[in-house]
C-alpha atoms as a PDB file:
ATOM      1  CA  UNK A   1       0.000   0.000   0.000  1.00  0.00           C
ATOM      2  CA  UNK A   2       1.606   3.193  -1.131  1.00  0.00           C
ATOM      3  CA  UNK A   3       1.227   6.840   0.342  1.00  0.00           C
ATOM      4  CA  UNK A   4      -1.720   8.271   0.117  1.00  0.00           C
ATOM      5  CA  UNK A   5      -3.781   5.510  -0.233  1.00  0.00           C
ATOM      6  CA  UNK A   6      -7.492   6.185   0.902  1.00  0.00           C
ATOM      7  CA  UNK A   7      -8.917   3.921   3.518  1.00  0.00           C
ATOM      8  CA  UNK A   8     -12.509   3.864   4.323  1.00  0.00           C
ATOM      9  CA  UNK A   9     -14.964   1.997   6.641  1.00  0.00           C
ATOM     10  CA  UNK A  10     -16.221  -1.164   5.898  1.00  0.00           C
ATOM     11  CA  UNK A  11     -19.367  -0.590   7.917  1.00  0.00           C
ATOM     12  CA  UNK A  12     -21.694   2.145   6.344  1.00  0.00           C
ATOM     13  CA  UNK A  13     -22.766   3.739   9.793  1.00  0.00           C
ATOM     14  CA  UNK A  14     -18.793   5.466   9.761  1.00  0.00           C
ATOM     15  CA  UNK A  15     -18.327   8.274   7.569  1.00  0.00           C
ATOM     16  CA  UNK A  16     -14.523   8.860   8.396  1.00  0.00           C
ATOM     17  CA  UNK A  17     -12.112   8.571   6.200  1.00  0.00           C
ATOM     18  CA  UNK A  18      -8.164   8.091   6.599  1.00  0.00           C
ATOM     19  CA  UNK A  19      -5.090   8.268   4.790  1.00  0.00           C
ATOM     20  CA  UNK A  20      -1.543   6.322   4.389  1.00  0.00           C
ATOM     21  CA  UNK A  21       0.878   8.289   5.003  1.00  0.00           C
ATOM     22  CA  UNK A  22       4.773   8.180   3.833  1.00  0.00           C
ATOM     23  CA  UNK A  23       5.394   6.225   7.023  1.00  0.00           C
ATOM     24  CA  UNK A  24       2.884   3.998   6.244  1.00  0.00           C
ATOM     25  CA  UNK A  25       1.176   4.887   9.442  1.00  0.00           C
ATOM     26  CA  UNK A  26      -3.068   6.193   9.025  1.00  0.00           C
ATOM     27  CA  UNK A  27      -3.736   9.543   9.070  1.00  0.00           C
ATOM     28  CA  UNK A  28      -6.937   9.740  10.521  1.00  0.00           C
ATOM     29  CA  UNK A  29      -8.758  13.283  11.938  1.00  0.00           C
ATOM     30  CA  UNK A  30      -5.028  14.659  11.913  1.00  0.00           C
ATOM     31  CA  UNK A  31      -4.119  11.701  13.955  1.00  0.00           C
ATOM     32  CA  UNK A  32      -1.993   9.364  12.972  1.00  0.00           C
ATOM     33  CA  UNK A  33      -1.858   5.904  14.791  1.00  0.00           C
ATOM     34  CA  UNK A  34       0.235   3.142  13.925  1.00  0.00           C
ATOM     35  CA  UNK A  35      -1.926   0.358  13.153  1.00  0.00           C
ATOM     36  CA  UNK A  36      -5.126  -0.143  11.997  1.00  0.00           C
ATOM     37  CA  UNK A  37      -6.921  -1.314  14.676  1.00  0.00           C
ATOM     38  CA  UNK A  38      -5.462   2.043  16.449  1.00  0.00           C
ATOM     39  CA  UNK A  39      -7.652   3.694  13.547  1.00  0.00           C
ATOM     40  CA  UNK A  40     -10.367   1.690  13.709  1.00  0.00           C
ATOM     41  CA  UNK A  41     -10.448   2.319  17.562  1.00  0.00           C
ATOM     42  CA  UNK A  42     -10.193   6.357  16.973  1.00  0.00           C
ATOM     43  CA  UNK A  43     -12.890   6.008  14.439  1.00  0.00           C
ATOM     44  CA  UNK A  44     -14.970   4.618  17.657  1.00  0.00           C
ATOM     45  CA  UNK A  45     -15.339   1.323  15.835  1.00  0.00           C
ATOM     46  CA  UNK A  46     -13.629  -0.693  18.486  1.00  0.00           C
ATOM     47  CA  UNK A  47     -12.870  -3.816  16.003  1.00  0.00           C
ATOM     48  CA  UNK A  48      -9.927  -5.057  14.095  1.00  0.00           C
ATOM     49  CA  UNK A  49      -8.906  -2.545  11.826  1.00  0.00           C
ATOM     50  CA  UNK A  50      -7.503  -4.783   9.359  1.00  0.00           C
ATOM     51  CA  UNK A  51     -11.158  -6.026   8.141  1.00  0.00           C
ATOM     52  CA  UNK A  52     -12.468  -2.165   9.076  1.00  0.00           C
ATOM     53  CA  UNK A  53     -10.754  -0.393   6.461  1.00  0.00           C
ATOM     54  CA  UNK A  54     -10.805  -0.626   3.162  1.00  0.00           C
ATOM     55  CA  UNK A  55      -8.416   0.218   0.749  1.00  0.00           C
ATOM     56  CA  UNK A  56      -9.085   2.147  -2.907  1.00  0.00           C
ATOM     57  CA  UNK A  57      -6.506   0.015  -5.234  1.00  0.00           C
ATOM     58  CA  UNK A  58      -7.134  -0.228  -9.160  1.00  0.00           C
ATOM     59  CA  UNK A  59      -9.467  -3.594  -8.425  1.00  0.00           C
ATOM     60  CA  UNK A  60     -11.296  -1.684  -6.588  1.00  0.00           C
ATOM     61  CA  UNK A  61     -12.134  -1.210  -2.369  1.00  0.00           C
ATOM     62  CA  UNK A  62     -10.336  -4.257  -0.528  1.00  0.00           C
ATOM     63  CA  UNK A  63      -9.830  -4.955   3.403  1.00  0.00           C
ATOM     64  CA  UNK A  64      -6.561  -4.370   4.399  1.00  0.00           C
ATOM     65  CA  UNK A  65      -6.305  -7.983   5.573  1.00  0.00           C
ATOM     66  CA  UNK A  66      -7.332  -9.694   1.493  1.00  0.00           C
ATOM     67  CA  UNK A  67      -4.231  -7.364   1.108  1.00  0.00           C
ATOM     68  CA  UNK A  68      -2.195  -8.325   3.809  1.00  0.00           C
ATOM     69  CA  UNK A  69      -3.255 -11.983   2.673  1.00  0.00           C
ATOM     70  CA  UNK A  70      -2.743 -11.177  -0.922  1.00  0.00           C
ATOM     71  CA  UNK A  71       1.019 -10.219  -0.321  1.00  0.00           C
ATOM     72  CA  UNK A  72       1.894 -12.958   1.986  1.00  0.00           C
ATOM     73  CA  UNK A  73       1.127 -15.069  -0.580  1.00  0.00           C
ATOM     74  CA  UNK A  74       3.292 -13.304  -2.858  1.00  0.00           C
ATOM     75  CA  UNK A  75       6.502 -13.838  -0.936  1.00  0.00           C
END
């Protein structure tokens, strides 16, 4: 996942939206946490954040954990 990739909730009810920064940390409200859960927490979602967020690649929105998935498969 690259800089400025846009993350967005999984779950309609929450309207944030975050952003990977250069770090590859979430920018999130001017936050930026470290891991997605961290996000998913600040979002007041209280869940894993790697099936929270979703990722806009060129396939379209994925959870960050098909991607996770997707490149530990790769290696």
């Amino acid at each position: 996942m690259s800089a400025g990739t846009v993350l967005t909730p999984a779950w309609e009810e929450y309207g944030q939206v975050a952003v990977v920064d250069e770090q590859g940390r979430i920018r999130l409200d001017e936050q930026i946490h470290d891991t997605p859960s961290g996000a998913a927490n600040a979002a007041g979602a209280g869940t894993n954040g790697w099936a929270f967020w979703l990722a806009d690649t060129p396939e379209g929105q994925v959870t960050l954990a098909d991607l996770r998935a997707a490149l530990s498969e790769e290696d």
